[in-house]
Structures are given as C-alpha cells and as structure tokens.
C-alpha atoms as a PDB file:
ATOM      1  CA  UNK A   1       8.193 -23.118-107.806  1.00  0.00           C
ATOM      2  CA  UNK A   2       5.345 -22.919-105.188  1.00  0.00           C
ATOM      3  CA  UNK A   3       3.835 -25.461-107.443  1.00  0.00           C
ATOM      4  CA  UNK A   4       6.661 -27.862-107.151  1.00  0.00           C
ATOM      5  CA  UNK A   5       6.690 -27.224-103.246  1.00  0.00           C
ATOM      6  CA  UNK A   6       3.128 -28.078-102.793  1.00  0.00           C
ATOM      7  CA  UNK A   7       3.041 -31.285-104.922  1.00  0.00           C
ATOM      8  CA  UNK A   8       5.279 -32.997-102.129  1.00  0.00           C
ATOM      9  CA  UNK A   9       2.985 -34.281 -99.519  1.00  0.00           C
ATOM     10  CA  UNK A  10       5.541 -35.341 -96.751  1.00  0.00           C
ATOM     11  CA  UNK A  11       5.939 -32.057 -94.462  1.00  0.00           C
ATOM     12  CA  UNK A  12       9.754 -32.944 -94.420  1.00  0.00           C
ATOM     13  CA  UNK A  13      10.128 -33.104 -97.898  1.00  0.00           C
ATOM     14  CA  UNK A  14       8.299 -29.955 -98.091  1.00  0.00           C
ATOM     15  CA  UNK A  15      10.389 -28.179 -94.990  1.00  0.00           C
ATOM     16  CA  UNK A  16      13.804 -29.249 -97.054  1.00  0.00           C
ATOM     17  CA  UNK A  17      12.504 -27.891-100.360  1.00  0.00           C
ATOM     18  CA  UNK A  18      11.647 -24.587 -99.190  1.00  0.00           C
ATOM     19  CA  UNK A  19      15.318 -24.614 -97.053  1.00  0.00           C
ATOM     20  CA  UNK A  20      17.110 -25.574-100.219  1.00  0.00           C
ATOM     21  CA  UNK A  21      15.313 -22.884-102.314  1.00  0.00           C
ATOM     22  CA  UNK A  22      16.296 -20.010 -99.667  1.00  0.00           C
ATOM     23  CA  UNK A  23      19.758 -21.320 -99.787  1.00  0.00           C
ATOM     24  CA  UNK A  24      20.301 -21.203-103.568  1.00  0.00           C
ATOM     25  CA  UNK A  25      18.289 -18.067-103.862  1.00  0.00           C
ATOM     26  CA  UNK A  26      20.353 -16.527-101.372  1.00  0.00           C
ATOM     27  CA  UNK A  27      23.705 -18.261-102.549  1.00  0.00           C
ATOM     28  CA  UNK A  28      22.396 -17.024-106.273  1.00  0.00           C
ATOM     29  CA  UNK A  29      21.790 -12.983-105.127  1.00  0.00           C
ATOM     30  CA  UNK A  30      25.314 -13.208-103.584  1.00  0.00           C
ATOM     31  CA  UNK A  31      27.050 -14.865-106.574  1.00  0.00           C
ATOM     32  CA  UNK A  32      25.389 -13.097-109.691  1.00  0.00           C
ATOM     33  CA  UNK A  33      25.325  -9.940-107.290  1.00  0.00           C
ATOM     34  CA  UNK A  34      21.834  -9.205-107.511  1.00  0.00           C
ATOM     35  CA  UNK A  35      18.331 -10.112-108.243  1.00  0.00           C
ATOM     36  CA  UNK A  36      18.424 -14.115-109.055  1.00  0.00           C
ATOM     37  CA  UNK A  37      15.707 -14.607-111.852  1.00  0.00           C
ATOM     38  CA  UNK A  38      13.454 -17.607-111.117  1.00  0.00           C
ATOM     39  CA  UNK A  39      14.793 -19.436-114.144  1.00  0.00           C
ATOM     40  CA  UNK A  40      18.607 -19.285-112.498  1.00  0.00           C
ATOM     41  CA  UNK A  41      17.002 -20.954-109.184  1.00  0.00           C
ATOM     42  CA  UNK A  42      15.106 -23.522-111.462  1.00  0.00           C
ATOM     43  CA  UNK A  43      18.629 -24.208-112.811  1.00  0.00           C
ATOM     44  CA  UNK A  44      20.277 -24.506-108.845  1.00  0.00           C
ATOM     45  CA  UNK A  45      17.310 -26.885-107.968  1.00  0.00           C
ATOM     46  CA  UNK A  46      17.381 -29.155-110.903  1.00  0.00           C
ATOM     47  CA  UNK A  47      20.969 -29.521-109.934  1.00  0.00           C
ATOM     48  CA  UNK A  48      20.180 -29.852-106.284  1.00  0.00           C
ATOM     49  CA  UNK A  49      17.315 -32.526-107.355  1.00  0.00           C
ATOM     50  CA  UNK A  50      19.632 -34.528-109.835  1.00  0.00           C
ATOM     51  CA  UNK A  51      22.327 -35.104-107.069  1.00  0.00           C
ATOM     52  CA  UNK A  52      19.130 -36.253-104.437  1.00  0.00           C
ATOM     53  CA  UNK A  53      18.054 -38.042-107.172  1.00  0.00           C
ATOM     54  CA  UNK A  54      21.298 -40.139-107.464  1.00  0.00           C
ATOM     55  CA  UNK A  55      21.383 -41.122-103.768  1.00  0.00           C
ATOM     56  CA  UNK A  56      22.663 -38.251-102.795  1.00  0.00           C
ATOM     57  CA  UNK A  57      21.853 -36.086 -99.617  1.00  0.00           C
ATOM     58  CA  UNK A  58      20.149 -32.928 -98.584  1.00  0.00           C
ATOM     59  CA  UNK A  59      24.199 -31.452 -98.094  1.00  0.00           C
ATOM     60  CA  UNK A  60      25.595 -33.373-101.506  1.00  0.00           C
ATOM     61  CA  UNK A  61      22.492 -31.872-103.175  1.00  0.00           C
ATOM     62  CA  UNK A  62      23.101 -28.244-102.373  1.00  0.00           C
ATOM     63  CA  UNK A  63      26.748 -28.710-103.417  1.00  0.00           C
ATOM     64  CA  UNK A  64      25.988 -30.339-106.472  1.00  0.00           C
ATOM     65  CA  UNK A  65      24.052 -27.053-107.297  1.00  0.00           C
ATOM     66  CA  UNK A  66      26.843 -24.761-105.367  1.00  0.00           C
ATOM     67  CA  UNK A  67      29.373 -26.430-108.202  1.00  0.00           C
ATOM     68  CA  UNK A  68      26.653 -25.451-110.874  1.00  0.00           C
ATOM     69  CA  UNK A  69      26.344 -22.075-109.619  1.00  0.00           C
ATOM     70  CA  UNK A  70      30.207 -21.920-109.794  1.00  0.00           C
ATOM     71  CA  UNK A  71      30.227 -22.657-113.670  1.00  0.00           C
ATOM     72  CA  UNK A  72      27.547 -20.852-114.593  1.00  0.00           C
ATOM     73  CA  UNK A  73      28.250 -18.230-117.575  1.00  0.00           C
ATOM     74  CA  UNK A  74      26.147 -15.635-115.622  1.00  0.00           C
ATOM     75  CA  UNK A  75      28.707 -16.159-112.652  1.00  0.00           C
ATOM     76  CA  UNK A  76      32.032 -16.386-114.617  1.00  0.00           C
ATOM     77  CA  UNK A  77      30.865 -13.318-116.609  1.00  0.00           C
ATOM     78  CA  UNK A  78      29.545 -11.150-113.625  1.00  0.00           C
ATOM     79  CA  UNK A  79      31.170  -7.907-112.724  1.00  0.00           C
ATOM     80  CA  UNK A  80      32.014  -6.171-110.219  1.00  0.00           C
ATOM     81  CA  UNK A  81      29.607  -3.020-109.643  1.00  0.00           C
END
C-alpha cells in the first residue's frame, strides 16, 4: 500500500490516504476482531476509492467502505472470542 501512497504527488492527497488507511485499518481490527490482513484493507480502500472516484468525498468515501466492511462475509461470520 506504501506503493500506492507514494505514487500521489499532492501532499494532501497523500495526508488523506494515509488518514483513510488508519481509519479502515482500525475500523477493520475492531470489526473482524483482530489482525486485519492487508488484502481486507485493499478491499476497504478500493471501496473508499470507488465512492471518491464517483464524486464523492473524503467522508462519503470512508462510508462507502464502512457499508463494505458491514457486508463483508469475514464480518457477518466473525465470532465472538
């Protein structure tokens, strides 16, 4: 993801990436109540991306991915430990 993070140029665009990744890997640890694997946050930001992508805004965009979090099958399927 560092990758992704550094091919932005715009220091704005850069500060808003890294923001959105700490609150979807944070939102992710909470919701599949542990270690979030990189390929569940790729998931979040693709969602997050799609919805900025559409006109959307920094807020829409991390509710777009909230929702996608929501229906997940690791979520619905996640115990209680």
């Amino acid at each position: 993801m560092q990758a992704a993070v550094d091919a932005f140029g715009q220091p704005e665009v850069r500060q808003k990436l890294l923001i959105t990744l700490g609150i979807l890997t944070a939102l992710g640890r909470r919701a599949y109540r542990g270690v979030v694997a990189p390929a569940q946050v790729d998931v979040l930001m693709r969602a997050y991306d799609q919805e900025r992508h559409d006109g959307g805004t920094f807020e829409s965009g991390v509710e777009f991915a909230l929702r996608r979090l929501l229906v997940s099958p690791e979520f619905l399927r996640s115990e209680e430990r």
